[in-house]
PDB file of N, CA and C in Angstrom:
ATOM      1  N   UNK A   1      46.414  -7.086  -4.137  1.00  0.00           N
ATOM      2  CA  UNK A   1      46.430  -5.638  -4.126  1.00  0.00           C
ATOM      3  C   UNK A   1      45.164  -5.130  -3.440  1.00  0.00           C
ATOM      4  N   UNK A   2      45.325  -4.155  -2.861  1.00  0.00           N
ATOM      5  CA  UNK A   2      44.315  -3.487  -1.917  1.00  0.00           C
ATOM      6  C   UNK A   2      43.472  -2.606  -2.829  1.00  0.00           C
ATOM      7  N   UNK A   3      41.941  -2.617  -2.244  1.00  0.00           N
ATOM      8  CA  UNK A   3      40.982  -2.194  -2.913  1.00  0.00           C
ATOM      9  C   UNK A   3      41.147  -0.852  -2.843  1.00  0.00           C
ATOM     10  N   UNK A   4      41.630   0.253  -3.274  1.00  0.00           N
ATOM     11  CA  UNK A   4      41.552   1.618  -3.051  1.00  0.00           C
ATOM     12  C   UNK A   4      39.864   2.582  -3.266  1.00  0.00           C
ATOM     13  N   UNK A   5      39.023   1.912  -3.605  1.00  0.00           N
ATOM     14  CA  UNK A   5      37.823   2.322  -3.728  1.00  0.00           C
ATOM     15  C   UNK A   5      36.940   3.235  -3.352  1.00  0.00           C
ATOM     16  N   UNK A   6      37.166   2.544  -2.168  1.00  0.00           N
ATOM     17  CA  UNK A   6      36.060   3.276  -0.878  1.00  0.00           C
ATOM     18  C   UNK A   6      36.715   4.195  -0.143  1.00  0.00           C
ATOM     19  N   UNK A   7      37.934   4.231  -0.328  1.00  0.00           N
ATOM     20  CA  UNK A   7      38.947   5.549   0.039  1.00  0.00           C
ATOM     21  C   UNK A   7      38.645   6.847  -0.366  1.00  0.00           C
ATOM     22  N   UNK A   8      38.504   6.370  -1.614  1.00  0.00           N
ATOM     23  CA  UNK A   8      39.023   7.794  -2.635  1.00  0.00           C
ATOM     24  C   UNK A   8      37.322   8.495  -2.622  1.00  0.00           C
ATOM     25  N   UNK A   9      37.870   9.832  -2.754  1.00  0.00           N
ATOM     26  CA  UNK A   9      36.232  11.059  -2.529  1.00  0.00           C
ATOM     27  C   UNK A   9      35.665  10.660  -3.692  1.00  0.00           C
ATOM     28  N   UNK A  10      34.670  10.628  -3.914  1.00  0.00           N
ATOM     29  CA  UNK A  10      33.645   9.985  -5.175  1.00  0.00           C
ATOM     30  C   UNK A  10      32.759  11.078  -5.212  1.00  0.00           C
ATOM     31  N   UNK A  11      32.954  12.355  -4.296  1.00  0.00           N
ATOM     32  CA  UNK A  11      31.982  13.642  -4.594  1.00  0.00           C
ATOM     33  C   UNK A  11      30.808  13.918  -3.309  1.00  0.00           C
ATOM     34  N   UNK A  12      30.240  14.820  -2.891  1.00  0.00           N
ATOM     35  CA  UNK A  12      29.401  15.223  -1.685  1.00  0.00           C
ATOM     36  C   UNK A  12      28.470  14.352  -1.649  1.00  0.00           C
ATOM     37  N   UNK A  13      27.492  13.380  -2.713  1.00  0.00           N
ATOM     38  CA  UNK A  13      27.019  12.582  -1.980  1.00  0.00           C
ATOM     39  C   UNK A  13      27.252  11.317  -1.337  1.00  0.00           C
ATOM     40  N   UNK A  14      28.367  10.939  -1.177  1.00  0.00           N
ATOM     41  CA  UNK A  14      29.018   9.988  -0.637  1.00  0.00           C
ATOM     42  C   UNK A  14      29.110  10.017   0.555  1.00  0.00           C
ATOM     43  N   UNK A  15      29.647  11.444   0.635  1.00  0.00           N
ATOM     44  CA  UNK A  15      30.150  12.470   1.797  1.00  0.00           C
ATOM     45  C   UNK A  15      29.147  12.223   3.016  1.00  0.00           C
ATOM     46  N   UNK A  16      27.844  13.034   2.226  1.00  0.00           N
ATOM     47  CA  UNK A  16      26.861  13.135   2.987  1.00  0.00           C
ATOM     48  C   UNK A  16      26.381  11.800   3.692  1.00  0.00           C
ATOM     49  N   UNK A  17      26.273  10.629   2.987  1.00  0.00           N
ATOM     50  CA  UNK A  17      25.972   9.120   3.013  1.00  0.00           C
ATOM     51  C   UNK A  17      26.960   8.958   4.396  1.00  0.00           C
ATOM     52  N   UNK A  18      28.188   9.033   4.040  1.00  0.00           N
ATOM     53  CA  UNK A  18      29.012   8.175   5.100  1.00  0.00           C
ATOM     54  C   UNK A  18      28.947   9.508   7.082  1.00  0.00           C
ATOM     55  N   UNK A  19      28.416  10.789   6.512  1.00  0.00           N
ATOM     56  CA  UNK A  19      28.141  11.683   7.597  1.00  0.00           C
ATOM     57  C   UNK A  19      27.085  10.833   8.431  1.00  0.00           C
ATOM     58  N   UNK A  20      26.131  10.731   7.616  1.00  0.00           N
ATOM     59  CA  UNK A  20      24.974  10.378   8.238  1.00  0.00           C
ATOM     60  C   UNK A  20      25.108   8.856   8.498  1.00  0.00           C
ATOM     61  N   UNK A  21      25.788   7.900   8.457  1.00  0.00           N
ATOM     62  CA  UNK A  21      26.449   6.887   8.916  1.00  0.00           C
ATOM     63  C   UNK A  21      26.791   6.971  10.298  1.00  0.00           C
ATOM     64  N   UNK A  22      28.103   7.937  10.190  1.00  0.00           N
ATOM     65  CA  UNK A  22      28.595   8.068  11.438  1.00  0.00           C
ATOM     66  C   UNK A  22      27.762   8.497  12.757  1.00  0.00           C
ATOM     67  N   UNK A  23      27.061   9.682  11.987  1.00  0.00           N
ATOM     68  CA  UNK A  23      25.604  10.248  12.989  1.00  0.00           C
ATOM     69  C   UNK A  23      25.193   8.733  13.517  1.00  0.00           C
ATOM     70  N   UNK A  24      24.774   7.820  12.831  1.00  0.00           N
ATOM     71  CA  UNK A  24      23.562   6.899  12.983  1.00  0.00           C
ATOM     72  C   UNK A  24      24.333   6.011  14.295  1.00  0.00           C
ATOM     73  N   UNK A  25      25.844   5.781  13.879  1.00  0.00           N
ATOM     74  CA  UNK A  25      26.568   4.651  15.052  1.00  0.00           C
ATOM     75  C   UNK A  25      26.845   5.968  16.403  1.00  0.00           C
ATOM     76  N   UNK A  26      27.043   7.373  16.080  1.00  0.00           N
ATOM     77  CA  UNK A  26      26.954   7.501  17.070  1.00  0.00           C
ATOM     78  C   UNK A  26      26.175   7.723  18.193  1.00  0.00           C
ATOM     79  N   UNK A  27      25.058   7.802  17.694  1.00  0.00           N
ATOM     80  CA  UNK A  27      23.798   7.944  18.466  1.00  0.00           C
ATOM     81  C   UNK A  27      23.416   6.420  19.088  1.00  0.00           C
ATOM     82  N   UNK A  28      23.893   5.058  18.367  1.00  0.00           N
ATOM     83  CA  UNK A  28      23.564   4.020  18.558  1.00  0.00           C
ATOM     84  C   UNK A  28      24.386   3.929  19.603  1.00  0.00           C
ATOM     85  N   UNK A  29      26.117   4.308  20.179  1.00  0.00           N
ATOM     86  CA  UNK A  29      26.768   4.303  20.437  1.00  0.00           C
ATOM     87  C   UNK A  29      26.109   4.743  22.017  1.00  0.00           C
ATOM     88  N   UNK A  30      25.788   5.954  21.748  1.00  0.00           N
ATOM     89  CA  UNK A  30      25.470   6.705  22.893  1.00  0.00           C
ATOM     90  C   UNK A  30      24.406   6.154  24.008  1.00  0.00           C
ATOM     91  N   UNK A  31      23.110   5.461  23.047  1.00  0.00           N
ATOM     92  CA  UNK A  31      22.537   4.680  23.694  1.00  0.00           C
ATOM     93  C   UNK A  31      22.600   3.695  24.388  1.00  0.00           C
ATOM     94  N   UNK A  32      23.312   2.904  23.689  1.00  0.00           N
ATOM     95  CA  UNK A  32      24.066   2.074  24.268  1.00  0.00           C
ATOM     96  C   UNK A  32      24.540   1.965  25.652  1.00  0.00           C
ATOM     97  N   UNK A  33      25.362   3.369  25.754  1.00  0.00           N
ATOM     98  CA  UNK A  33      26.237   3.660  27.000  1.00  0.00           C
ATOM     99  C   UNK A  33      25.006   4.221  27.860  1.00  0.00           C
ATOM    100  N   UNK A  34      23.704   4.706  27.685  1.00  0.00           N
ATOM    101  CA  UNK A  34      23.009   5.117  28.641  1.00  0.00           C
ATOM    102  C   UNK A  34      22.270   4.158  29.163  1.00  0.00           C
ATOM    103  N   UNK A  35      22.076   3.036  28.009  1.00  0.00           N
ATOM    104  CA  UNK A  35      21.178   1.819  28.818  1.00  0.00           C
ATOM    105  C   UNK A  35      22.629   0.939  29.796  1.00  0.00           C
ATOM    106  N   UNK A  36      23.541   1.084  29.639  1.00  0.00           N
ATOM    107  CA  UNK A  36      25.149   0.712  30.407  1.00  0.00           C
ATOM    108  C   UNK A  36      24.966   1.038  31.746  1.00  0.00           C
ATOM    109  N   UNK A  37      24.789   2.305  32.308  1.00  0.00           N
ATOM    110  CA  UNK A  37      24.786   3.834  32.725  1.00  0.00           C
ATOM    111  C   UNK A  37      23.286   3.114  33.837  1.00  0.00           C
ATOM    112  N   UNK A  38      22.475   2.901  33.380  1.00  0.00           N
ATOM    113  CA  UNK A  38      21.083   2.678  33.989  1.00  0.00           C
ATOM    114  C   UNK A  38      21.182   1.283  34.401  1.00  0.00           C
ATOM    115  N   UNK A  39      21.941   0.593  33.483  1.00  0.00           N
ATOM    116  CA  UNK A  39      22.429  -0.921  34.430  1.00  0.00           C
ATOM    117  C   UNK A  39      22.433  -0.569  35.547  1.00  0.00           C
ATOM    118  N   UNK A  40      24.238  -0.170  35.779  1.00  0.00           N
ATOM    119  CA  UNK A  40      25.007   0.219  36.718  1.00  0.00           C
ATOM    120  C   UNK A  40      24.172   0.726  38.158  1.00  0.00           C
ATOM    121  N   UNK A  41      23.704   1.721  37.807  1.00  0.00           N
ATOM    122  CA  UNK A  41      22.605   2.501  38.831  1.00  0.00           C
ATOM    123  C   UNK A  41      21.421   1.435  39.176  1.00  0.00           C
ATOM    124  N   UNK A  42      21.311   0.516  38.514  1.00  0.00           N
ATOM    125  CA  UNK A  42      19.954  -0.653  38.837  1.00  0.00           C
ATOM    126  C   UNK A  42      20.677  -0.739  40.113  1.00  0.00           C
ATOM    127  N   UNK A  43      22.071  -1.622  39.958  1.00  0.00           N
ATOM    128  CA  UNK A  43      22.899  -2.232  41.080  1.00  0.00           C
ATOM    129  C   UNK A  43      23.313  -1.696  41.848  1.00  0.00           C
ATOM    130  N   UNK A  44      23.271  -0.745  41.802  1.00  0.00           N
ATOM    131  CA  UNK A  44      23.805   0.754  42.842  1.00  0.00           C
ATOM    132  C   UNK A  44      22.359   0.717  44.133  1.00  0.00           C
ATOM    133  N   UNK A  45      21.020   0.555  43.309  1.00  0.00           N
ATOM    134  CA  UNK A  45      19.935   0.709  44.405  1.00  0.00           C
ATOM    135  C   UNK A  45      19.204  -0.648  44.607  1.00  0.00           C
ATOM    136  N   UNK A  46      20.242  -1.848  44.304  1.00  0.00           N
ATOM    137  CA  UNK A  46      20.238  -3.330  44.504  1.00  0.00           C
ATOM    138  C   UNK A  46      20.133  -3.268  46.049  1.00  0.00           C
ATOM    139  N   UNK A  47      21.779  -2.564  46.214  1.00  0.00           N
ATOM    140  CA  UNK A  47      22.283  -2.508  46.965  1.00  0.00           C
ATOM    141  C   UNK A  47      21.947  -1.292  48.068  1.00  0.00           C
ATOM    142  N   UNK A  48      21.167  -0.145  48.086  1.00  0.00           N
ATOM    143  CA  UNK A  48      21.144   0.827  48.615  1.00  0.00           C
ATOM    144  C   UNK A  48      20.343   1.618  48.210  1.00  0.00           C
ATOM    145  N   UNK A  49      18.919   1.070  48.214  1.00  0.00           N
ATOM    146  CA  UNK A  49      17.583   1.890  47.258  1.00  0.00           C
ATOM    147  C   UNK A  49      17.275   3.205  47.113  1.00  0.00           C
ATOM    148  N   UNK A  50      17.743   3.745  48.578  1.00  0.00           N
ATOM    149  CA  UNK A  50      17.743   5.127  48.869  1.00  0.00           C
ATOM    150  C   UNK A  50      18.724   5.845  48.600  1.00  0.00           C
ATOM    151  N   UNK A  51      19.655   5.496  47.748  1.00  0.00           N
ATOM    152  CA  UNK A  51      20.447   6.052  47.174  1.00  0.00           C
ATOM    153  C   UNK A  51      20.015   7.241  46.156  1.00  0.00           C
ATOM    154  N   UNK A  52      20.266   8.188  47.199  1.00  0.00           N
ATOM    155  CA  UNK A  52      19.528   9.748  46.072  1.00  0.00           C
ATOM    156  C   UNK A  52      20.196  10.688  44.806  1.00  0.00           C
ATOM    157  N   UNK A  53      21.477   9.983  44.914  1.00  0.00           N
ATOM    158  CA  UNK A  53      22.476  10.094  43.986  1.00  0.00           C
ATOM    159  C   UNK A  53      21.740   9.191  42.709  1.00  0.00           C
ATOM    160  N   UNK A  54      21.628   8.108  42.907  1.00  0.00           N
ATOM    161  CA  UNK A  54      21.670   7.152  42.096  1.00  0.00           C
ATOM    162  C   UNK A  54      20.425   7.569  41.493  1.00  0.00           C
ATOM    163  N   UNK A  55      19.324   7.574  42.760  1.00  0.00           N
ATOM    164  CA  UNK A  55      18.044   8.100  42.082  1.00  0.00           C
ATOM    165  C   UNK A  55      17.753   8.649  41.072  1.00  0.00           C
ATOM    166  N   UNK A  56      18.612  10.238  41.054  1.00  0.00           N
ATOM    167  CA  UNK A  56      18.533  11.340  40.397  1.00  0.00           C
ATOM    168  C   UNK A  56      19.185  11.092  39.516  1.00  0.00           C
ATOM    169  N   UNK A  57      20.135  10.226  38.859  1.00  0.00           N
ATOM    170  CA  UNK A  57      21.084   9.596  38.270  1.00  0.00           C
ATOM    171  C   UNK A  57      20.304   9.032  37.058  1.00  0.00           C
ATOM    172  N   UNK A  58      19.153   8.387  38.046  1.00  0.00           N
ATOM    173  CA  UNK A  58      18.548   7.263  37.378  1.00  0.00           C
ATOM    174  C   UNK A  58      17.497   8.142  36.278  1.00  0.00           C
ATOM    175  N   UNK A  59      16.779   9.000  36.604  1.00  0.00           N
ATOM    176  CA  UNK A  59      15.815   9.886  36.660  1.00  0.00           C
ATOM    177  C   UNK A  59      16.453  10.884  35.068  1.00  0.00           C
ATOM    178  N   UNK A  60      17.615  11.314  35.451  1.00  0.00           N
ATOM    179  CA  UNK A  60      18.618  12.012  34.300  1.00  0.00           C
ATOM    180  C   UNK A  60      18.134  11.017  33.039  1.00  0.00           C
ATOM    181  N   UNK A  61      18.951   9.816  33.544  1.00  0.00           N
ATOM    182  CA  UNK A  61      19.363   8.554  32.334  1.00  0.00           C
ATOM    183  C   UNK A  61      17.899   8.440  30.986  1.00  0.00           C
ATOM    184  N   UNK A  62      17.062   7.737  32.389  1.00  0.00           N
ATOM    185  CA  UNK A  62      15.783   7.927  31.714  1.00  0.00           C
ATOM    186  C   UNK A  62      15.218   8.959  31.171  1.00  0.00           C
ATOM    187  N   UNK A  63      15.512   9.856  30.818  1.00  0.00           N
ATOM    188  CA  UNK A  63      14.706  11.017  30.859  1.00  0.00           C
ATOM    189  C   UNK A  63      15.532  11.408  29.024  1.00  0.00           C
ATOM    190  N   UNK A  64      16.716  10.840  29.277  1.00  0.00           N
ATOM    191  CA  UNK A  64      17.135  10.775  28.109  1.00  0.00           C
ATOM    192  C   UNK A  64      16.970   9.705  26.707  1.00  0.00           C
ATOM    193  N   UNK A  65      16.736   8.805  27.764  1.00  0.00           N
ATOM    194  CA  UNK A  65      16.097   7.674  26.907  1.00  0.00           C
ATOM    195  C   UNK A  65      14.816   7.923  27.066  1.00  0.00           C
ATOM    196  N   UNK A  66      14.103   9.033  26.816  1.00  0.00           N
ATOM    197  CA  UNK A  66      12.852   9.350  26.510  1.00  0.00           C
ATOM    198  C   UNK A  66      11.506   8.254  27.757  1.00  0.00           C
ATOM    199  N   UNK A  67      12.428   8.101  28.590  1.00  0.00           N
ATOM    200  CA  UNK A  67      11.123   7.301  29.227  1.00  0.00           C
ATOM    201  C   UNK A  67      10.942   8.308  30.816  1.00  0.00           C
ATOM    202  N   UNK A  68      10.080   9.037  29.928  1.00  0.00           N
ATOM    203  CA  UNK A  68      10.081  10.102  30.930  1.00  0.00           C
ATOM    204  C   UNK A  68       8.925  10.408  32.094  1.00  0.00           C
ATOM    205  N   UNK A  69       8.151   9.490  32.391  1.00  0.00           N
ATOM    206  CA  UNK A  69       7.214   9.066  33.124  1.00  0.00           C
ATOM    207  C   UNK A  69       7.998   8.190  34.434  1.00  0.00           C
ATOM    208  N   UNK A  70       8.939   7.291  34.087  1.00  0.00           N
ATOM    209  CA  UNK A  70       9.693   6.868  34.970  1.00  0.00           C
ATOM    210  C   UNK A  70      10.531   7.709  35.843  1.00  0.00           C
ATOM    211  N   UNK A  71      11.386   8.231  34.779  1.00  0.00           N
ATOM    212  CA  UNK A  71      12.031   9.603  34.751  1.00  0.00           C
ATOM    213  C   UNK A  71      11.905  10.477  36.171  1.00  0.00           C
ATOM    214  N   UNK A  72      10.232  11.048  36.122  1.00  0.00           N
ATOM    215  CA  UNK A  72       9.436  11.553  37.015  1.00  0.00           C
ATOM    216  C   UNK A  72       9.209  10.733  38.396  1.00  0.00           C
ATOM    217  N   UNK A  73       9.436   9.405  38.081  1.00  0.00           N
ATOM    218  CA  UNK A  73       8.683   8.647  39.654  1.00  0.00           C
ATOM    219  C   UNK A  73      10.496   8.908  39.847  1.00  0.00           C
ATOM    220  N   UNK A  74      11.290   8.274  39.430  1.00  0.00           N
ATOM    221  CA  UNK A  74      12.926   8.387  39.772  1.00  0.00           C
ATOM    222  C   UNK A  74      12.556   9.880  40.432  1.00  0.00           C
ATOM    223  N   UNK A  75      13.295  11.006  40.181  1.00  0.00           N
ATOM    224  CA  UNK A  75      13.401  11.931  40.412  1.00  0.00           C
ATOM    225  C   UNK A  75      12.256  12.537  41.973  1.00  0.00           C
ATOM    226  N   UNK A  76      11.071  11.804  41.940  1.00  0.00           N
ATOM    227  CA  UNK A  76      10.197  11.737  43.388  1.00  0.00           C
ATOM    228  C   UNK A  76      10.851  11.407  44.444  1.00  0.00           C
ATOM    229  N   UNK A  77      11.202   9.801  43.583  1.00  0.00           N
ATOM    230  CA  UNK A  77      12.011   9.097  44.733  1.00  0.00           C
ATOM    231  C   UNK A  77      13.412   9.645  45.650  1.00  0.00           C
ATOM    232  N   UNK A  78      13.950  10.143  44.677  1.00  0.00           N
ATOM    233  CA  UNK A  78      15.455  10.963  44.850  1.00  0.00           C
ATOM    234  C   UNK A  78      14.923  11.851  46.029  1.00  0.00           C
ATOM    235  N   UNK A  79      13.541  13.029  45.744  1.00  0.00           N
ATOM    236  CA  UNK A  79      13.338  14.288  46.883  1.00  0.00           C
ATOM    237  C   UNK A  79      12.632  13.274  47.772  1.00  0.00           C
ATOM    238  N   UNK A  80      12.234  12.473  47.980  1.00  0.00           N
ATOM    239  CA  UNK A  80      11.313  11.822  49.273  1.00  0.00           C
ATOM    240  C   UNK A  80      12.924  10.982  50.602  1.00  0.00           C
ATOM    241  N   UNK A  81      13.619  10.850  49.751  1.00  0.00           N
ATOM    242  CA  UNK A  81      15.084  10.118  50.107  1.00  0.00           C
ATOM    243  C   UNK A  81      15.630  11.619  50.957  1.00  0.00           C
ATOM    244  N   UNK A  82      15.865  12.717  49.869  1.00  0.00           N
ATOM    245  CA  UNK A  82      16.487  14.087  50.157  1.00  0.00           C
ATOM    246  C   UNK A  82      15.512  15.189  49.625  1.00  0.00           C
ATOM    247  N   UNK A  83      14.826  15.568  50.115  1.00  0.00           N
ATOM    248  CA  UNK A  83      14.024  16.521  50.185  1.00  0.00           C
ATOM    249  C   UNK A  83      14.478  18.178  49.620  1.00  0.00           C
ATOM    250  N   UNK A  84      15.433  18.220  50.067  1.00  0.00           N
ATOM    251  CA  UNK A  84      16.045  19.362  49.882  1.00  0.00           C
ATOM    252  C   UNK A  84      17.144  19.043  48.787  1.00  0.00           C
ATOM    253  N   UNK A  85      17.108  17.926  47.842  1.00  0.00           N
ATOM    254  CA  UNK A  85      17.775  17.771  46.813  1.00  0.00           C
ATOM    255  C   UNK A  85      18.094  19.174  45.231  1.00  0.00           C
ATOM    256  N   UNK A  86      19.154  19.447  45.574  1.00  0.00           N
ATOM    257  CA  UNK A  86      19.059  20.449  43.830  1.00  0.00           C
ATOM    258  C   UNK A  86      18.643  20.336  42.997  1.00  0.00           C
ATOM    259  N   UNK A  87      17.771  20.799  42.101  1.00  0.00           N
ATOM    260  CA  UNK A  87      17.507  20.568  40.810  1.00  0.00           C
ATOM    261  C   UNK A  87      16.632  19.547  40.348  1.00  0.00           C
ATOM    262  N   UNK A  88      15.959  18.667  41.742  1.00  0.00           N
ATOM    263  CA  UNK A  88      15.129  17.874  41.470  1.00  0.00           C
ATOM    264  C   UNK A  88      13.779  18.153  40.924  1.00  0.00           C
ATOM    265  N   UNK A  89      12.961  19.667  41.687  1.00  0.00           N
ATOM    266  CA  UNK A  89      11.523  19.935  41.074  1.00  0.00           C
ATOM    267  C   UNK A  89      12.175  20.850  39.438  1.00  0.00           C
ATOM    268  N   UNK A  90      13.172  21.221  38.962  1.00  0.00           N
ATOM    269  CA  UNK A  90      13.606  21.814  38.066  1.00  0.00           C
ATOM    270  C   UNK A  90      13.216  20.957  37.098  1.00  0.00           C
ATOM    271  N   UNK A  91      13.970  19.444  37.376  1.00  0.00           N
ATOM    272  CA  UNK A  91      14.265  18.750  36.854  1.00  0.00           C
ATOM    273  C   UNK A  91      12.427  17.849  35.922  1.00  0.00           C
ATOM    274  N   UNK A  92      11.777  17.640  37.252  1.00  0.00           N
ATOM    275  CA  UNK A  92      10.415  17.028  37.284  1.00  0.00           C
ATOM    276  C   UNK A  92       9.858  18.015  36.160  1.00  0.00           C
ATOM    277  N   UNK A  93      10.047  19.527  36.195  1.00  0.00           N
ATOM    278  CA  UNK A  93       8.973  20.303  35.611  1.00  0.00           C
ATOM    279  C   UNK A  93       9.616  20.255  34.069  1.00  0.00           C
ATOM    280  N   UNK A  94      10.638  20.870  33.821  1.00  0.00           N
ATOM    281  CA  UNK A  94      10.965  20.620  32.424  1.00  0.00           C
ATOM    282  C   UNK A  94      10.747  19.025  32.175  1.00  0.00           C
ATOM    283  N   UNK A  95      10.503  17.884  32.117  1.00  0.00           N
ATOM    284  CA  UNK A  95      10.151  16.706  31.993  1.00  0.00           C
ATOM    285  C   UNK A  95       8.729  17.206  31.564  1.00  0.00           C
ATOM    286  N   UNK A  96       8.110  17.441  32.593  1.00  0.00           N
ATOM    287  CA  UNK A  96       6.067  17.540  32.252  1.00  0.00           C
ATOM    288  C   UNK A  96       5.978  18.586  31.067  1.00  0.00           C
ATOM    289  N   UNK A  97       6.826  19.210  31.223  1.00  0.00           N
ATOM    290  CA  UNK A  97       6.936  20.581  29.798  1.00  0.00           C
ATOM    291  C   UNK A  97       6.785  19.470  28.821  1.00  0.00           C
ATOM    292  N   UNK A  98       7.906  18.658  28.536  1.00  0.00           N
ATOM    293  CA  UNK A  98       8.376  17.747  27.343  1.00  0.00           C
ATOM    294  C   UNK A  98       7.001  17.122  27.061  1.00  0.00           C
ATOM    295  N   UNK A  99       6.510  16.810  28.054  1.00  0.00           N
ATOM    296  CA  UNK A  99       5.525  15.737  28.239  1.00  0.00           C
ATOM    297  C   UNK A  99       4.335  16.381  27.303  1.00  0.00           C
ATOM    298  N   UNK A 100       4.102  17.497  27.693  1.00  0.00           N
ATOM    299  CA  UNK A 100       2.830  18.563  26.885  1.00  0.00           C
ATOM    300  C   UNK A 100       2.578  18.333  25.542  1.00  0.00           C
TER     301      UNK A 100
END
């Protein structure tokens, strides 16, 4: 016979317990997919360094994984590639904000 246990509501702090569970895998989840994400883009400028897509790509990724010093040289690299890139000095300055 099947454990019905862990099914059944046992009351809000349970609730709260298994919320903050889910929070915890999905954030683990997410990371996950951004260090995935920053693979991908490694091999992208394996292959094609000046890739200003990828750059800025790269620059995003990091920046989310809090390594935001890299972040900043990525995002250089991207305007020295394309100069006239969108959102790249936007991008650099809210970073140095964070940085403060």
């Amino acid at each position: 016979m099947k454990n019905l246990g862990s099914s059944i509501y046992h009351g809000r702090e349970h609730e709260e317990e298994e919320d903050s569970k889910v929070e915890a895998t999905q954030a683990h989840w997410g990371a996950s997919k951004l260090v995935e994400s920053l693979e991908s883009i490694e091999r992208v400028l394996q292959l094609e360094p000046r890739h200003f897509g990828a750059l800025s790509g790269r620059g995003l990724v990091l920046a989310s994984l809090g390594r935001y010093k890299e972040s900043i040289q990525s995002f250089q690299q991207a305007k020295e590639v394309h100069p006239f890139l969108r959102g790249t000095d936007e991008n650099i300055q809210r970073i140095q904000q964070i940085m403060q």
